[in-house]
Protein backbone atom coordinates (compact mmCIF):
# COMPACT_ATOMS: atom_id res chain seq x y z
CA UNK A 1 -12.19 10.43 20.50
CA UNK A 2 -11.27 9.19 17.06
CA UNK A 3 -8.74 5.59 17.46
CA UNK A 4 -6.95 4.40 14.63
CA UNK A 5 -7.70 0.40 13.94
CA UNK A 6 -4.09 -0.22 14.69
CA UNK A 7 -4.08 1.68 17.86
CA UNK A 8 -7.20 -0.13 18.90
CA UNK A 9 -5.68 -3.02 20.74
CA UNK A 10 -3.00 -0.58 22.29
CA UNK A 11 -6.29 1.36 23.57
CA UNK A 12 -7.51 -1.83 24.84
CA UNK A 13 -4.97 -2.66 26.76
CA UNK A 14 -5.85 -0.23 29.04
CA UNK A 15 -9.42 0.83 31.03
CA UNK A 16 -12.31 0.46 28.80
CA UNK A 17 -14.62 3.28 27.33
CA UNK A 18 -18.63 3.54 27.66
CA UNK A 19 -19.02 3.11 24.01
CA UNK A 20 -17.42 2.37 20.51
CA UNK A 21 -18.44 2.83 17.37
CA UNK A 22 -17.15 0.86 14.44
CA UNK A 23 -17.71 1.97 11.06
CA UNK A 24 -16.26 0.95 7.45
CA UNK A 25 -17.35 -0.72 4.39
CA UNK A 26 -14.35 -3.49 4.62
CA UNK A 27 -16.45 -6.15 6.50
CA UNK A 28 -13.45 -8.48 7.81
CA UNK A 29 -11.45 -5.02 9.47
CA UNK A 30 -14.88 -4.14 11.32
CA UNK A 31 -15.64 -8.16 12.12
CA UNK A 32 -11.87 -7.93 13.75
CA UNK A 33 -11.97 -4.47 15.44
CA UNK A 34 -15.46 -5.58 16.85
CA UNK A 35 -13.89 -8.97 17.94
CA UNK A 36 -10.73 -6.87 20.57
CA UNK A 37 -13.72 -4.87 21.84
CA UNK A 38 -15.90 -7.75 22.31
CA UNK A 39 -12.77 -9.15 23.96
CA UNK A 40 -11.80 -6.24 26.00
CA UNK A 41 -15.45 -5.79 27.24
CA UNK A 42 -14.91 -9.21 28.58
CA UNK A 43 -12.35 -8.89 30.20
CA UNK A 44 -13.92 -5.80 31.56
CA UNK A 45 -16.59 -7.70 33.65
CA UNK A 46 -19.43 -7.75 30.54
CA UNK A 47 -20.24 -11.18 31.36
CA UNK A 48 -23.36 -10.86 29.63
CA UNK A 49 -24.14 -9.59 25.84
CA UNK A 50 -27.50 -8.04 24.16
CA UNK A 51 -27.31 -7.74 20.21
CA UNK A 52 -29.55 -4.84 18.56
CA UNK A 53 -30.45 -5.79 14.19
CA UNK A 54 -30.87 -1.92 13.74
CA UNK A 55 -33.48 -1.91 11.02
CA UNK A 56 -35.88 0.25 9.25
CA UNK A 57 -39.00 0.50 12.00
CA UNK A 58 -36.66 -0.21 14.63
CA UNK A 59 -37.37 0.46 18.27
CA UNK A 60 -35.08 2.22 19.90
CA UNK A 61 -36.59 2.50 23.11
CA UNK A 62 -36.08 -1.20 23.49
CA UNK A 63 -32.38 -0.21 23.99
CA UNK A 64 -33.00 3.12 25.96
CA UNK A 65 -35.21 0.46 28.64
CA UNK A 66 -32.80 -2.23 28.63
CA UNK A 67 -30.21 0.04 29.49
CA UNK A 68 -31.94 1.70 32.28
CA UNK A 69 -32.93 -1.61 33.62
CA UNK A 70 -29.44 -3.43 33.26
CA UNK A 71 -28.23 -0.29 35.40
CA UNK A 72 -30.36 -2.07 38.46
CA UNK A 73 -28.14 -5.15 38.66
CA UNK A 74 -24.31 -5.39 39.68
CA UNK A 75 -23.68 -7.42 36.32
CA UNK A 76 -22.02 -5.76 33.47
CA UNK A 77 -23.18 -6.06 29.98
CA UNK A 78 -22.28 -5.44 26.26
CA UNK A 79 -25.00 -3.49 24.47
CA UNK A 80 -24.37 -4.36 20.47
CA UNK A 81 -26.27 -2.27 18.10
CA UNK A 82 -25.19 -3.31 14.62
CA UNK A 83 -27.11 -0.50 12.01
CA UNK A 84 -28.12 -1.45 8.31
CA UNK A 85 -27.18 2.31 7.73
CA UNK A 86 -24.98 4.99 9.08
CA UNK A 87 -28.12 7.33 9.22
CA UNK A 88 -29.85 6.38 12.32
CA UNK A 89 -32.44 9.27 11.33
CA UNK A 90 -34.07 11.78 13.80
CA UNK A 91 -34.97 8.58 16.60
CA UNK A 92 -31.81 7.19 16.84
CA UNK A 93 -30.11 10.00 16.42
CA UNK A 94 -31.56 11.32 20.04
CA UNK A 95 -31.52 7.85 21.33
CA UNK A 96 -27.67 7.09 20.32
CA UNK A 97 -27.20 10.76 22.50
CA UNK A 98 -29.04 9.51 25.51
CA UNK A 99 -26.78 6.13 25.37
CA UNK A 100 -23.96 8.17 24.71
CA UNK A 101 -24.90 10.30 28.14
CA UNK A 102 -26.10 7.67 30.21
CA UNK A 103 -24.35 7.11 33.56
CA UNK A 104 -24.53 3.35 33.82
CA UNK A 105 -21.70 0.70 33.79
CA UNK A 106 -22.97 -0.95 30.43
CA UNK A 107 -20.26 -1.34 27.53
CA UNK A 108 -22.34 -0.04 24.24
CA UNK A 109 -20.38 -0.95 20.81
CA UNK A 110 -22.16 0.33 17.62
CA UNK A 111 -21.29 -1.30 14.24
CA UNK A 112 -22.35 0.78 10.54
CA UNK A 113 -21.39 1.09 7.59
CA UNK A 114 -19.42 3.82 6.42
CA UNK A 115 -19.84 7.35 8.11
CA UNK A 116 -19.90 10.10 5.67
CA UNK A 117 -18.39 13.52 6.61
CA UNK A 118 -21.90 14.72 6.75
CA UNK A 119 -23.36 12.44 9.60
CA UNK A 120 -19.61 13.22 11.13
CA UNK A 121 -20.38 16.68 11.54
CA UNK A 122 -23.78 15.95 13.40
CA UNK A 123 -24.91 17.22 16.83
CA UNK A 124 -25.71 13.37 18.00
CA UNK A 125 -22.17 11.88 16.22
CA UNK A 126 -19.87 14.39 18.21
CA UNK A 127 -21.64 13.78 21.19
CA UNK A 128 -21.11 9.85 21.05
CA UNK A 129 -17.24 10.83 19.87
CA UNK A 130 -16.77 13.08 22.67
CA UNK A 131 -18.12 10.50 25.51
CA UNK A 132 -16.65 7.39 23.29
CA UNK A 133 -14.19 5.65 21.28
CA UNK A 134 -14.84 5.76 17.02
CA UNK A 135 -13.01 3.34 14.99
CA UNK A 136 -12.99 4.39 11.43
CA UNK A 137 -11.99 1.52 8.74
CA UNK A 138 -11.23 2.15 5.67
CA UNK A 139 -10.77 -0.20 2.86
CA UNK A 140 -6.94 -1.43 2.08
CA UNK A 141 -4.90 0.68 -0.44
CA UNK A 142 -3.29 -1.16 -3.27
CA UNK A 143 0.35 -0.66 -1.97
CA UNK A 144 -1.05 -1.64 1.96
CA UNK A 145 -1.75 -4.77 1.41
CA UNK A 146 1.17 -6.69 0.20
CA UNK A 147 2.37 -5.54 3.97
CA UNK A 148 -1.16 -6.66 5.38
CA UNK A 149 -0.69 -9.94 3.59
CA UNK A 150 3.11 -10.50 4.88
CA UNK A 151 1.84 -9.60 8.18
CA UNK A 152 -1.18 -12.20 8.08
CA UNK A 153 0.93 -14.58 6.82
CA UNK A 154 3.74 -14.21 9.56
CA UNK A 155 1.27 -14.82 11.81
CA UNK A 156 0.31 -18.06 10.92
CA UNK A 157 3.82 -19.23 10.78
CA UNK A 158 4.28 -18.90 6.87
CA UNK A 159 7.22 -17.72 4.69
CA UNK A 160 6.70 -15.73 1.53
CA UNK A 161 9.02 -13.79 -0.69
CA UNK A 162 7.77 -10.52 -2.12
CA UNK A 163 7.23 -11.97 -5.67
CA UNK A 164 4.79 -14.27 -4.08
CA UNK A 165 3.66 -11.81 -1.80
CA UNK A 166 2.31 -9.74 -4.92
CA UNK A 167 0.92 -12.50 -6.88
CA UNK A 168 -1.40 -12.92 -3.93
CA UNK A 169 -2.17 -9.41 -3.50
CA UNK A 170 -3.41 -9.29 -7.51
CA UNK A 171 -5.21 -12.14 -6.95
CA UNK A 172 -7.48 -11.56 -3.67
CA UNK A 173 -7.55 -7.08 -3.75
CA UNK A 174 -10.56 -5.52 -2.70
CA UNK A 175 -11.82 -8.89 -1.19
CA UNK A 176 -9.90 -9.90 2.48
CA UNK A 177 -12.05 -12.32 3.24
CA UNK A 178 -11.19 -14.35 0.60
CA UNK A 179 -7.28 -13.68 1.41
CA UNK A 180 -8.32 -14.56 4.88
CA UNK A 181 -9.74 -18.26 3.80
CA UNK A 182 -6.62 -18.41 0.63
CA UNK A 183 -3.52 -17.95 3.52
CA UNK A 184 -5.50 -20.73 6.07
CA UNK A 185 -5.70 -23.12 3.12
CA UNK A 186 -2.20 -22.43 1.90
CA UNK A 187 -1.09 -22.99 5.88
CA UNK A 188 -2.32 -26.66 5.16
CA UNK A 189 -0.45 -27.12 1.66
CA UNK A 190 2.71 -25.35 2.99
CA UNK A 191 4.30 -28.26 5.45
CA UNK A 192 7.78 -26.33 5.96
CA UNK A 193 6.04 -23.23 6.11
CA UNK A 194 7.06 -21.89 3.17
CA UNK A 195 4.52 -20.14 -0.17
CA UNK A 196 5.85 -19.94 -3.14
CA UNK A 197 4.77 -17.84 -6.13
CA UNK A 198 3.95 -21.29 -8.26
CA UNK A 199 1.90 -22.27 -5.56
CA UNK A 200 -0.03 -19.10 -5.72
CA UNK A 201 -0.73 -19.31 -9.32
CA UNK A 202 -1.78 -23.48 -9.00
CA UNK A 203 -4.06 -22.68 -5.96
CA UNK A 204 -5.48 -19.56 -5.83
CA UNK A 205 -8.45 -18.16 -8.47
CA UNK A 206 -8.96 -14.95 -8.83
CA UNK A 207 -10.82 -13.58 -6.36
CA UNK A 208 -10.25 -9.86 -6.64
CA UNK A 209 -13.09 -7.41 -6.03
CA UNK A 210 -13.56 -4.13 -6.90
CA UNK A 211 -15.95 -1.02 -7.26
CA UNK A 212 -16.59 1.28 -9.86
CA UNK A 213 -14.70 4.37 -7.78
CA UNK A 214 -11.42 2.32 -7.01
CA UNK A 215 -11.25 1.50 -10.77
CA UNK A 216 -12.05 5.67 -11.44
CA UNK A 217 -9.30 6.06 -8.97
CA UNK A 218 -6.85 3.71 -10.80
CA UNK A 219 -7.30 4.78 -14.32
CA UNK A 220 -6.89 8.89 -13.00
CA UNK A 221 -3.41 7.73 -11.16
CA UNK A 222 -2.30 6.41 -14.64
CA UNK A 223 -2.45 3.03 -13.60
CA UNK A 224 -3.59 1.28 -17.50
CA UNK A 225 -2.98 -2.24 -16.95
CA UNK A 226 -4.74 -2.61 -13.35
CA UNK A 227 -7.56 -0.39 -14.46
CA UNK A 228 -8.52 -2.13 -17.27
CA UNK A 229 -8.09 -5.49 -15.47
CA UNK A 230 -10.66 -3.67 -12.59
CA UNK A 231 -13.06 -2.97 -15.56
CA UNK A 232 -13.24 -6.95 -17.03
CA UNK A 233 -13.83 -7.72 -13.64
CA UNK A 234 -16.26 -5.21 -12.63
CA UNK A 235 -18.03 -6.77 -16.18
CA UNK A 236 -17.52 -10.26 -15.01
CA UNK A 237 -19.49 -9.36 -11.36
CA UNK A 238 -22.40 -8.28 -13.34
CA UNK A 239 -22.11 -4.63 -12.81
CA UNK A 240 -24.04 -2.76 -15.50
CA UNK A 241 -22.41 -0.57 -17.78
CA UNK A 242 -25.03 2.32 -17.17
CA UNK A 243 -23.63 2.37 -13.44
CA UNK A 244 -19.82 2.84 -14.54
CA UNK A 245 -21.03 5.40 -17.26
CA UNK A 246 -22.67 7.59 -14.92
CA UNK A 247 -19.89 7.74 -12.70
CA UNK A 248 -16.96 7.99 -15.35
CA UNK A 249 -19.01 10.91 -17.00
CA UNK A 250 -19.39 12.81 -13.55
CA UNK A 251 -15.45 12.48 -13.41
CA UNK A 252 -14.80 13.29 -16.73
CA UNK A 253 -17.43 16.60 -16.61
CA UNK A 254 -15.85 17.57 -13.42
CA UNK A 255 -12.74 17.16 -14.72
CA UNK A 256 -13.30 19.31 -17.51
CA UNK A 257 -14.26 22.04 -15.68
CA UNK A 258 -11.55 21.87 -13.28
CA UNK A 259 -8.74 21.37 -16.02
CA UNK A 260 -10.76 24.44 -17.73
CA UNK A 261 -10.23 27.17 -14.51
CA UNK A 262 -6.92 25.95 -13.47
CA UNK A 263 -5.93 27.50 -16.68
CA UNK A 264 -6.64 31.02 -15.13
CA UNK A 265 -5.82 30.01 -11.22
CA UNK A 266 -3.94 26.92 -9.45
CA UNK A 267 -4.56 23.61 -9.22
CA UNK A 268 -4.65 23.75 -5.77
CA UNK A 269 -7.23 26.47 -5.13
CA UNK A 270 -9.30 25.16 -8.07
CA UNK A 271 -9.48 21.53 -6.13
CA UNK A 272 -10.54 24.10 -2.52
CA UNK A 273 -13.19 25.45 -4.63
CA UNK A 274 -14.81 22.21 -5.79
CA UNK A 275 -14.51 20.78 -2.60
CA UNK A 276 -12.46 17.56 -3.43
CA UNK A 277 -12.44 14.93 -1.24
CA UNK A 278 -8.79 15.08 1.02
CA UNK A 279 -8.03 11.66 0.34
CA UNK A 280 -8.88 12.09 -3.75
CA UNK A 281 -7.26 15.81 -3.68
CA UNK A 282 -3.49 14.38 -4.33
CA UNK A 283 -4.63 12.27 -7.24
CA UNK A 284 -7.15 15.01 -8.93
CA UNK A 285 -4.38 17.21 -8.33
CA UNK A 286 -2.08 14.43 -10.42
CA UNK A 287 -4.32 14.16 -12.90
CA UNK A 288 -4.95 18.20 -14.03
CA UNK A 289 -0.83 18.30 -13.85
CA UNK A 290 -0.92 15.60 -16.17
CA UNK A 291 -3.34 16.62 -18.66
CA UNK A 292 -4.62 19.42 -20.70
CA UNK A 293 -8.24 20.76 -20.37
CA UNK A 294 -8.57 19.90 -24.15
CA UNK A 295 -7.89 16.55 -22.99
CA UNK A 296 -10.96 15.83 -20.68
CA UNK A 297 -13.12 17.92 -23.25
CA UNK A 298 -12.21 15.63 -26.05
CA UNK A 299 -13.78 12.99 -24.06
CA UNK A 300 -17.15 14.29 -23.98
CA UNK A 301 -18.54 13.20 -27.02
CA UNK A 302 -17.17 10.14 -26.33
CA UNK A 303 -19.65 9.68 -23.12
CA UNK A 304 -22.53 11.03 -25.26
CA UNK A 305 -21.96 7.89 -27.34
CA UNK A 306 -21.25 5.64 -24.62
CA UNK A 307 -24.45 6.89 -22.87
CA UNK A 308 -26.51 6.31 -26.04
CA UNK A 309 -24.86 2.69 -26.54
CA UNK A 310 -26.01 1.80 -22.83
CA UNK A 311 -29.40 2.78 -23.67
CA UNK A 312 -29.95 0.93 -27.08
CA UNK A 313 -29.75 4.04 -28.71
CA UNK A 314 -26.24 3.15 -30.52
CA UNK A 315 -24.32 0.46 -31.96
CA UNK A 316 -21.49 -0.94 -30.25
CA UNK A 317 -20.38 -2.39 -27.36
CA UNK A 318 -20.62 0.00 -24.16
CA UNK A 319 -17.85 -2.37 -22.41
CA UNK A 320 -15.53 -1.44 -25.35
CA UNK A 321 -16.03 1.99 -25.37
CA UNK A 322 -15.39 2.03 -21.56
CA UNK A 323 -12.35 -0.37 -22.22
CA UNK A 324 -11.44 2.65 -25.08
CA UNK A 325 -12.07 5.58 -22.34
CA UNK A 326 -10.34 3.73 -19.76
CA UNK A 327 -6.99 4.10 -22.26
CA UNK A 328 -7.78 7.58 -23.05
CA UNK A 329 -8.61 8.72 -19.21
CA UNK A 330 -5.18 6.81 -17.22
CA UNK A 331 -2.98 8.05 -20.74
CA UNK A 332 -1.25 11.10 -20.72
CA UNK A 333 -1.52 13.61 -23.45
């Protein structure tokens, strides 16, 4: 059974599940679901707690034995397997079913990285949904987590008005850790409890992080100023320019093509036929309303450059051609 993070502790609160599996690619969400299961299980009589590195090579029937054995004694305990990937290939994949099956009292919680709809679909995930608990994270949107921030903050005791709510938000996005550590050490500065937007601006560095498909995402909803701000910073983290290029020419192609066949059928069944993600379909959808076909297509020799510049092959700077794209792709035309 699928469990929204902010139904989890609700779940909680009642009897425990044989197993949960955490998954997302927003490490502080999965560090704090983990934490109320790790909680729960405790309060659940798993005195005792095994943790599993899931690794390449790794031995799964070192869990399948441990769990047979711990099934001997009257003591409960927490099986953690925490995977380096959310493939556990062909092994795993028959172990995880066997855990998922098992009869014992054991508490098994699973930690991964993010589950594609793929491995979602597979014979060994349903099984360990249909005997379990998954908890699916997803990362923050933009207009979440001025709410997540007021939330956090209200927590701690602390005051903030929505001006300085948002000046935090731009500061710390894609990277809640950092907000995490920014809000404690404000706590300390703030003695009547109370953040103001000057303090944000004295204290706080930027510490937003980003990846190349949120900035896509951005630039596509329109968004000009907070793209191109994701694309200095995705510059200043090191990411190189042949990464973003590959990506924003997929887009663009796809794009193309799409804005090319709506012309003869909707936007809607053209987005069916190439399969768009459901989360992406509103803003692809946004973005073909918004622009011509001969818009996208205009674009394409401006790739073929860009690809040549990120290969040596061209003068100029492939940052300011992507800075140049990045105007053409979030303007309208």
């Amino acid at each position: 059974m699928k469990v929204y993070p902010d139904k989890l502790d609700g779940h909680l609160a009642g009897s425990m599940e044989r197993m949960y599996w955490v998954s997302g690619d927003e490490p502080l969400l999965v560090q704090e679901a983990s934490d109320a299961i790790r909680t729960a299980a405790r309060r659940a009589g798993a005195d005792e707690r095994v943790v599993y590195h899931v690794e390449r090579g790794f031995d799964w029937q070192e869990v399948l034995g441990e769990s047979d054995a711990l099934s001997l004694f009257a003591s409960r305990k927490l099986l953690e397997l925490r995977l380096a990937s959310a493939k556990p290939g062909d092994k795993g994949s028959k172990a995880l079913q066997s855990l998922a099956q098992s009869t014992d009292d054991n508490i098994i919680l699973i930690t991964s990285p993010r589950l594609d709809a793929a491995s979602q679909k597979t014979k060994w995930f349903k099984t360990v949904e249909a005997q379990g608990i998954s908890v699916q994270v997803w990362p923050l949107a933009p207009k979440e987590l001025p709410g997540w921030i007021h939330k956090r903050m209200a927590g701690r005791g602390l005051k903030a008005d929505r001006a300085t709510i948002n000046a935090l938000a731009r500061k710390i996005e894609g990277n809640l850790l950092a907000a995490v550590q920014e809000i404690d050490r404000l706590a300390l500065q703030a003695l009547d409890g109370v953040i103001t937007e000057d303090m944000i601006e004295a204290a706080v560095t930027d510490q937003a992080r980003f990846d190349v498909y949120q900035w896509l995402d951005a630039a596509l909803a329109g968004q000009t100023s907070r793209s191109l701000r994701m694309l200095r910073a995705l510059e200043a983290e090191g990411i190189d320019a042949v990464v973003i290029a590959s990506a924003l020419t997929r887009e663009v192609r796809q794009l193309a093509q799409m804005s090319t066949e709506a012309n003869a059928s909707s936007v809607d069944e053209v987005i069916r036929r190439f399969r768009i993600w459901p989360k992406r379909q509103p803003l692809i959808a946004k973005a073909l309303k918004r622009s011509p076909s001969s818009h996208y297509v205009s674009l394409l020799p401006l790739l073929s450059e860009l690809d040549r510049q990120t290969k040596g092959q061209a003068e100029g700077n492939p940052w300011q051609r992507l800075s140049d794209l990045n105007l053409k792709l979030a303007s309208a035309s």
